[in-house]
Protein backbone atom coordinates (compact mmCIF):
# COMPACT_ATOMS: atom_id res chain seq x y z
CA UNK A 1 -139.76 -120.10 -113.75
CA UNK A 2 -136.87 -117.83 -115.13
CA UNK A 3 -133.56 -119.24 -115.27
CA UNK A 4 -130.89 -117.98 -113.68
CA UNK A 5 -127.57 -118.27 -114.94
CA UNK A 6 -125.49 -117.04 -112.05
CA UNK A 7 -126.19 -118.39 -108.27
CA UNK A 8 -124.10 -117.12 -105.75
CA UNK A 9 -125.00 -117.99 -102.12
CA UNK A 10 -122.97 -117.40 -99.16
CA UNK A 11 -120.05 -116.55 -100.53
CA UNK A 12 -117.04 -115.60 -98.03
CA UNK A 13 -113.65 -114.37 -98.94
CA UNK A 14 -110.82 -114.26 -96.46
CA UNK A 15 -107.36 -113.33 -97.47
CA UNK A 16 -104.51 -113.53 -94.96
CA UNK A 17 -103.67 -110.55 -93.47
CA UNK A 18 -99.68 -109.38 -92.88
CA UNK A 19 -97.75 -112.51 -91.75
CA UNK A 20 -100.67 -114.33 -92.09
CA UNK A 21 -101.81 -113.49 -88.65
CA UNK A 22 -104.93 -111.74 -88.94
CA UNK A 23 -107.54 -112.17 -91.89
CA UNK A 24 -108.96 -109.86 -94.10
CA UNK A 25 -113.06 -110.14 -94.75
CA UNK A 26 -113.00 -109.47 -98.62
CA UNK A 27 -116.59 -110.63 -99.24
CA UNK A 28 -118.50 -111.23 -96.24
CA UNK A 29 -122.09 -113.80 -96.79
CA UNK A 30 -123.10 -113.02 -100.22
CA UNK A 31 -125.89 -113.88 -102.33
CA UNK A 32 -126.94 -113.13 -105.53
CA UNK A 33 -128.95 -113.97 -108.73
CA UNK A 34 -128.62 -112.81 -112.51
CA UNK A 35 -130.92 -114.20 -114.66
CA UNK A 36 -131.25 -114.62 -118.62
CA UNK A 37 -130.62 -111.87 -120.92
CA UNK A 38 -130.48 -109.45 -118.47
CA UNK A 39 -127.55 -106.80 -117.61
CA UNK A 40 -126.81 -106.08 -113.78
CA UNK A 41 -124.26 -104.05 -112.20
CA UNK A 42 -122.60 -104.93 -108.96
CA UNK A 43 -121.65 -100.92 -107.79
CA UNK A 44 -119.33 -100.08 -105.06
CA UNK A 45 -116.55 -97.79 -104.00
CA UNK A 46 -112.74 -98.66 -104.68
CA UNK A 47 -112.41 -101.31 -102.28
CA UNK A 48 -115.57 -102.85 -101.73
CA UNK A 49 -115.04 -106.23 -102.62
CA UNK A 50 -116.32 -105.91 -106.30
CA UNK A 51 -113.08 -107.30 -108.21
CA UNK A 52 -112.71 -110.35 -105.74
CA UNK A 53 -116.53 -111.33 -106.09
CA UNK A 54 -115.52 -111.60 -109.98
CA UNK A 55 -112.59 -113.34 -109.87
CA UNK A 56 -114.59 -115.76 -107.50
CA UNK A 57 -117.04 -116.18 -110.04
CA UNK A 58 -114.74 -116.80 -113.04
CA UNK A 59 -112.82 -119.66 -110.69
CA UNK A 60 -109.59 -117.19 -110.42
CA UNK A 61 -109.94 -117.35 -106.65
CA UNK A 62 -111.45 -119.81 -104.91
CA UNK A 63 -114.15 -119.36 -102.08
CA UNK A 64 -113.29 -119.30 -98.18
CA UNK A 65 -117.51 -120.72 -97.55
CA UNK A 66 -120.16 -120.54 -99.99
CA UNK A 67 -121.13 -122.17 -102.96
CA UNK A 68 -120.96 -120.58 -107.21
CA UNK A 69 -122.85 -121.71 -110.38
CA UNK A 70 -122.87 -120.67 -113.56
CA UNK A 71 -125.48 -122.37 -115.40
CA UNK A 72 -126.78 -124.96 -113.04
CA UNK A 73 -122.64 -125.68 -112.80
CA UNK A 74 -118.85 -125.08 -111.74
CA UNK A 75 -117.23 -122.51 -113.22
CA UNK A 76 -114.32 -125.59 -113.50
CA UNK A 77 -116.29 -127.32 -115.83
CA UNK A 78 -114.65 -126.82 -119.38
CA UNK A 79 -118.20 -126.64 -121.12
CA UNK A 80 -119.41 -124.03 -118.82
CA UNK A 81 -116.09 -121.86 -119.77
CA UNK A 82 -116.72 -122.23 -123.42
CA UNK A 83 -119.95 -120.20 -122.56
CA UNK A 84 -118.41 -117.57 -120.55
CA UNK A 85 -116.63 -114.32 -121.70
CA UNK A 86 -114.46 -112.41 -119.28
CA UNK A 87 -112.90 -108.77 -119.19
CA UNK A 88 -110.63 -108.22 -116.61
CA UNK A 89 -110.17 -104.63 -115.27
CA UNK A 90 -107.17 -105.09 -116.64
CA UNK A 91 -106.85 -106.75 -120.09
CA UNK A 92 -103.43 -107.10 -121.96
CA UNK A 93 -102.18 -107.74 -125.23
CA UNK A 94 -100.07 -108.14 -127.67
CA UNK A 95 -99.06 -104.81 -128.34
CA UNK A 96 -97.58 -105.30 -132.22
CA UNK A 97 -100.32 -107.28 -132.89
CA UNK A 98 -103.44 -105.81 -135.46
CA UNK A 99 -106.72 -106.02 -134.15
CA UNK A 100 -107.16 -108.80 -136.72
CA UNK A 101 -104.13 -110.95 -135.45
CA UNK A 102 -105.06 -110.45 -131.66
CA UNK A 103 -108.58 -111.68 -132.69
CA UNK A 104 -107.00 -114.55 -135.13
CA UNK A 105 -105.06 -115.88 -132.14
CA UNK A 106 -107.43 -116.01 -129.90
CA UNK A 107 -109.91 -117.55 -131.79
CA UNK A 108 -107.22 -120.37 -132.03
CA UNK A 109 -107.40 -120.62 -128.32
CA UNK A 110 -111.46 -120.66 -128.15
CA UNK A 111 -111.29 -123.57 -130.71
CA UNK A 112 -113.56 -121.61 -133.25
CA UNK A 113 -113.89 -123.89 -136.19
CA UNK A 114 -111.35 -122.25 -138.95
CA UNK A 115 -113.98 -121.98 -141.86
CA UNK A 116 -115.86 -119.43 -138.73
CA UNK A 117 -112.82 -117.07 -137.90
CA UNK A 118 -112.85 -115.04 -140.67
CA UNK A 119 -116.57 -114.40 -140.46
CA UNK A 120 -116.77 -114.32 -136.41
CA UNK A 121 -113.60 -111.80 -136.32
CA UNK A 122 -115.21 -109.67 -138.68
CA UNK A 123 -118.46 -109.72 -136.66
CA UNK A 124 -116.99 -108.81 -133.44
CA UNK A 125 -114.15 -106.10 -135.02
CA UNK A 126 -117.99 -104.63 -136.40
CA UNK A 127 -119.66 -104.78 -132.63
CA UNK A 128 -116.54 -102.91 -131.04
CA UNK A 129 -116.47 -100.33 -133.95
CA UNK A 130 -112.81 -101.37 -134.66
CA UNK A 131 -113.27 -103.03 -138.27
CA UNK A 132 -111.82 -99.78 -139.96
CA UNK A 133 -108.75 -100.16 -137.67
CA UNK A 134 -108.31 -103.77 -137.63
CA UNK A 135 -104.88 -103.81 -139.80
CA UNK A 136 -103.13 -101.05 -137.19
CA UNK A 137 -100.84 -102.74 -134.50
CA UNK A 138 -102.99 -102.62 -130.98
CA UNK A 139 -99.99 -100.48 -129.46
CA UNK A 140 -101.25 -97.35 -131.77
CA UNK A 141 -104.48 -97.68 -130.12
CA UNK A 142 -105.91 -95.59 -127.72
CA UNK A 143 -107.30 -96.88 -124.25
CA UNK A 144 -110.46 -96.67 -125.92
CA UNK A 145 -109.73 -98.43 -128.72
CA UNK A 146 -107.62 -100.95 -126.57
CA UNK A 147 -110.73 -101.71 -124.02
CA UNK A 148 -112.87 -102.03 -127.09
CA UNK A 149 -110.38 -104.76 -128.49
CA UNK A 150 -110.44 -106.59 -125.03
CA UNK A 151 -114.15 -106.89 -125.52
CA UNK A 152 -113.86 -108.26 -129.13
CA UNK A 153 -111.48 -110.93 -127.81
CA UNK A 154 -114.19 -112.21 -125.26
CA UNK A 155 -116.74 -111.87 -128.12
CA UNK A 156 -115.00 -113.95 -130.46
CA UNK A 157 -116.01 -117.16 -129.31
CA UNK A 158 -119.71 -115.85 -129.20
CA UNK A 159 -120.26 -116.48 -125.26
CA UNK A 160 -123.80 -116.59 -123.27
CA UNK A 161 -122.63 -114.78 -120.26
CA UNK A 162 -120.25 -111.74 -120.33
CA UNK A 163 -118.54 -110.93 -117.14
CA UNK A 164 -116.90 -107.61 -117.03
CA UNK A 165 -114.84 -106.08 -114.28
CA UNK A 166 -114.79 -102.14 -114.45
CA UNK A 167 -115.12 -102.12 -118.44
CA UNK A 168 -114.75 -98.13 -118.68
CA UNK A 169 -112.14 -97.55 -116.21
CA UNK A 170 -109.47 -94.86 -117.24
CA UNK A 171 -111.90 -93.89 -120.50
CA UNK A 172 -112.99 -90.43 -121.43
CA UNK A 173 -116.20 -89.97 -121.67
CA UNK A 174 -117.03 -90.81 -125.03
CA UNK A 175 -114.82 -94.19 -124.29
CA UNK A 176 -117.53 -94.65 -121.89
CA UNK A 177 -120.31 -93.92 -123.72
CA UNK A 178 -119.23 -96.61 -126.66
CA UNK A 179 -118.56 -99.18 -124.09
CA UNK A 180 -122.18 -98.72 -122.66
CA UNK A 181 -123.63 -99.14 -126.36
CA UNK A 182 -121.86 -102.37 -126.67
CA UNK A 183 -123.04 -103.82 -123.64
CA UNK A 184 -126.74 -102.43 -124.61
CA UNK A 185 -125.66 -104.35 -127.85
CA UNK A 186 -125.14 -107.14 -125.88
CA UNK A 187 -128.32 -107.28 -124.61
CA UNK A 188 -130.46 -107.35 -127.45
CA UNK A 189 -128.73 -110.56 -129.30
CA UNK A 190 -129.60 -112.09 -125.36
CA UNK A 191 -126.59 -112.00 -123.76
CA UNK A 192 -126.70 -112.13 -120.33
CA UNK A 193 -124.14 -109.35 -118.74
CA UNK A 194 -123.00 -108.66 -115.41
CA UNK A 195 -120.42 -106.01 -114.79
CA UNK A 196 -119.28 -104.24 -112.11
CA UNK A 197 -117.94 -100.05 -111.86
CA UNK A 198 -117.71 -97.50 -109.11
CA UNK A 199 -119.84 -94.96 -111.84
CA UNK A 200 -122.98 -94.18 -110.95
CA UNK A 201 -123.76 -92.86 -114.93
CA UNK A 202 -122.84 -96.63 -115.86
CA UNK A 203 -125.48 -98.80 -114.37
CA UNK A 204 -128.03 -95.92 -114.30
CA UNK A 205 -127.84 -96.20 -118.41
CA UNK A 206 -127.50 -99.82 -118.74
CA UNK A 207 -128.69 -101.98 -116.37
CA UNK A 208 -131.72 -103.93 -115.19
CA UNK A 209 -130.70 -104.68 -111.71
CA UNK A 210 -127.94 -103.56 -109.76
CA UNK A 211 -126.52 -104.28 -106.26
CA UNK A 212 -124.80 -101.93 -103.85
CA UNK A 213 -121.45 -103.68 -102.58
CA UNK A 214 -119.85 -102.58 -99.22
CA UNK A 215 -117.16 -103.55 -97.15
CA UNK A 216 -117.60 -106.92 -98.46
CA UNK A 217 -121.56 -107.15 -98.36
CA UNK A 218 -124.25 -107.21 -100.59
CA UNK A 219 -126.10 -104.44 -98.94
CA UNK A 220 -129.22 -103.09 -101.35
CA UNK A 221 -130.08 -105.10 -104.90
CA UNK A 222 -133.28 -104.47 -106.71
CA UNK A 223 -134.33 -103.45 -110.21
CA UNK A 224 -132.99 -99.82 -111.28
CA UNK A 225 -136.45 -98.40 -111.96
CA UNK A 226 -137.93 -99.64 -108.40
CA UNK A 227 -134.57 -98.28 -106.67
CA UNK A 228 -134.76 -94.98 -108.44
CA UNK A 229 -138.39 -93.74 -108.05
CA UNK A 230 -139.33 -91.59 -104.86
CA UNK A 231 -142.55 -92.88 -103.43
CA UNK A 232 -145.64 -90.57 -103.96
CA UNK A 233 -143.55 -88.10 -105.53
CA UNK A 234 -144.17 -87.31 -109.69
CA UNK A 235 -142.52 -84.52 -112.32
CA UNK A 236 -145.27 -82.94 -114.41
CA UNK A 237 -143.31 -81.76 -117.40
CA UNK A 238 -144.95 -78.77 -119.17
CA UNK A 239 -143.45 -76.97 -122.59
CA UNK A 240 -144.82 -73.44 -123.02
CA UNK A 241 -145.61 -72.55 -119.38
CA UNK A 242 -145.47 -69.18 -118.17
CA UNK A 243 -143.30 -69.19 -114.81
CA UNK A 244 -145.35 -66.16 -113.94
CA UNK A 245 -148.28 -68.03 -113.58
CA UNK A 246 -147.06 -71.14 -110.79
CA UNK A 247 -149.12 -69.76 -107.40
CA UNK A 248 -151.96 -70.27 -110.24
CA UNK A 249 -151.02 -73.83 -111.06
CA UNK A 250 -149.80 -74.56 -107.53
CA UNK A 251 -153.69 -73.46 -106.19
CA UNK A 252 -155.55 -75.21 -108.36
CA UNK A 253 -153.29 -78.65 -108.31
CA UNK A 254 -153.81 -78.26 -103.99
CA UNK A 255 -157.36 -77.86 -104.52
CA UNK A 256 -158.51 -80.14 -107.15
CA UNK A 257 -155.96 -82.94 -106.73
CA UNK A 258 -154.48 -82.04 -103.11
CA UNK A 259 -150.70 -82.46 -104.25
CA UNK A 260 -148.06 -80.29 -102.81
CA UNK A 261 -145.50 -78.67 -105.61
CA UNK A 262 -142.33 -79.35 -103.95
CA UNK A 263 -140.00 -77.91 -106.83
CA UNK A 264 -140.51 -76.25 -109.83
CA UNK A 265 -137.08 -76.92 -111.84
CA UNK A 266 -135.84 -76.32 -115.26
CA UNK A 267 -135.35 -79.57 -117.36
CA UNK A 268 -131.99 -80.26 -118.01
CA UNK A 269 -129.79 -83.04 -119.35
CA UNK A 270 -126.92 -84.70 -118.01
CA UNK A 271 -122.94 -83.32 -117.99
CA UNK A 272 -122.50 -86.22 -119.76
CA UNK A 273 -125.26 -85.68 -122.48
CA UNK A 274 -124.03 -82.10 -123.36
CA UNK A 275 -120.62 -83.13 -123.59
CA UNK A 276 -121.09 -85.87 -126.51
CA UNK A 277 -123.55 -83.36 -128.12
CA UNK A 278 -120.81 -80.42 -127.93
CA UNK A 279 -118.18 -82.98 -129.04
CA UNK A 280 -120.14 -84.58 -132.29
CA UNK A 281 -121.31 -81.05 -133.40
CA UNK A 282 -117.75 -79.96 -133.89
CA UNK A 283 -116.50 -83.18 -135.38
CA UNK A 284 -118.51 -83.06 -138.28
C-alpha cells in the first residue's frame, strides 16, 4: 500500500460575506490524495479556491467541515511542521539581508543544529543556483532571484513535503523555467511536492498528477499522462518524408492497418522552448 502523505476529505471553506450576512463557498466538498515522492499540481483560474485550499492545509485557516492530515497527522502538531516546507505566493524578506544571512536566520528558527548551518546553507544556496550571489543584500535581487531565495529558506531545514503556492508567479520565463528544475530537483532526492499555478506549461512539465480546481471544487484529478492522451488517436513521427507522397502513405495505412490520417502537421516545439534556446545562444 503506498503512503500518502496528504489526506484531504471533505473539506469546506466558508468565509463571511459583506456584513457577515451572506457566506462565501471558498472550497466546496473536497478530497484529495498526494502520495510519496510524487509532485502534483492543484490548477485553476485566479479565483478558484487554490490559495485557500493551501493555507487550509498548512493550518493558516482553519476548515468550515472536513477533516486534513499530513502524515497520518494535524498540521498543529509541532513534529509534523518540522517536516513541512511552505512558499507562500507571496514570500518576504529581509531586504538588506545576503542570501547567506536570510538563510543563517532562518536556520536559527528551524532549530538546525549549528555545526549543520554552514553545510545545509551552502547546500540549499547550491539547489536555488544562488551560491555565487549569496554575499549581495536580497534587495539587489531580482524577482527571480528573490523567489529562488524563498525556496532556499523552506529548504534549509531539509523538509519531506514542500507546499508551494503559485511558485513562478510574476517570473519571466526563464524565472520559470529554473523554478520548474528545482522542483524536478526536488523530486529526485524524494521529496514529495504539491504546488499549485494557473499555468498550464507548469504542471504539464513537472507533475505526476494534477487536479482541476473550480469555483471551489475539485472537479477532474488524474495522472498527467492518462489526462493528456486522446483515446485511439497516435502521431507517427517520420524524418525524411516527402510531403508529396501523403495520398500514398494515407492509402496504404487505410488499407493495411484501417487508420484514418486526421492531420499531417509539422513538428514543432513549444514558445517556451524556442525562447530559452534563442536566449542561451546569445548569452554565451
Amino acid at each position: 500500500m503506498e503512503e500518502h502523505v496528504l489526506d484531504v476529505k471533505n473539506l469546506v471553506k466558508f468565509y463571511k460575506g459583506l456584513g457577515g450576512l451572506k457566506k462565501v463557498l471558498a472550497v466546496d466538498q473536497l478530497s484529495l490524495s498526494v502520495k510519496k515522492g510524487e509532485v502534483y499540481g492543484i490548477l485553476g483560474p485566479n479565483g478558484s479556491g487554490k490559495t485557500t485550499l493551501m493555507k487550509l492545509i498548512m493550518g493558516l485557516l482553519f476548515p468550515s467541515k472536513g477533516q486534513i492530515k499530513i502524515f497520518g497527522s494535524s498540521v498543529k502538531k509541532l513534529s509534523i511542521k518540522k517536516r513541512i516546507g511552505f512558499l507562500p505566493e507571496e514570500a518576504y524578506l529581509y531586504r538588506f539581508l545576503s542570501a547567506e544571512e536570510t538563510l543563517k536566520f532562518f536556520a536559527e528558527l528551524a532549530d538546525v543544529p549549528r555545526r549543520e548551518q554552514k553545510t545545509r546553507i551552502a547546500d540549499a544556496l547550491h539547489v536555488v543556483g544562488l551560491f555565487e550571489a549569496r554575499k549581495r543584500p536580497s534587495r539587489t535581487y531580482s524577482k527571480g532571484m528573490s523567489r529562488r531565495l524563498g525556496l532556499a529558506q523552506i529548504l534549509i531545514k531539509d523538509p519531506d513535503f514542500v507546499v508551494l503556492d503559485e511558485p513562478t508567479v510574476g517570473l519571466d520565463p526563464i524565472g520559470s523555467r529554473e523554478i520548474k528544475e528545482i522542483i524536478l530537483g526536488l523530486k529526485e532526492r524524494g521529496k514529495t511536492v504539491l504546488f499549485s499555478s494557473h499555468l498550464l506549461s507548469e504542471v504539464e512539465m513537472v507533475c505526476d498528477r494534477i487536479g482541476i480546481m473550480h469555483k471551489g471544487k475539485l472537479v477532474l484529478t488524474g495522472h498527467l499522462n492518462e489526462l493528456l492522451l486522446r483515446k485511439n488517436e497516435y502521431s507517427l513521427v517520420l524524418e525524411g518524408f516527402d510531403i508529396g507522397r501523403q495520398s500514398e502513405l494515407e492509402q496504404v495505412l487505410q488499407k493495411s492497418f484501417h487508420a484514418k490520417v486526421i492531420s499531417v502537421n509539422r513538428s514543432r516545439e513549444t514558445m517556451e522552448d524556442v525562447f530559452i534556446k534563442t536566449i542561451k545562444k546569445h548569452a554565451s
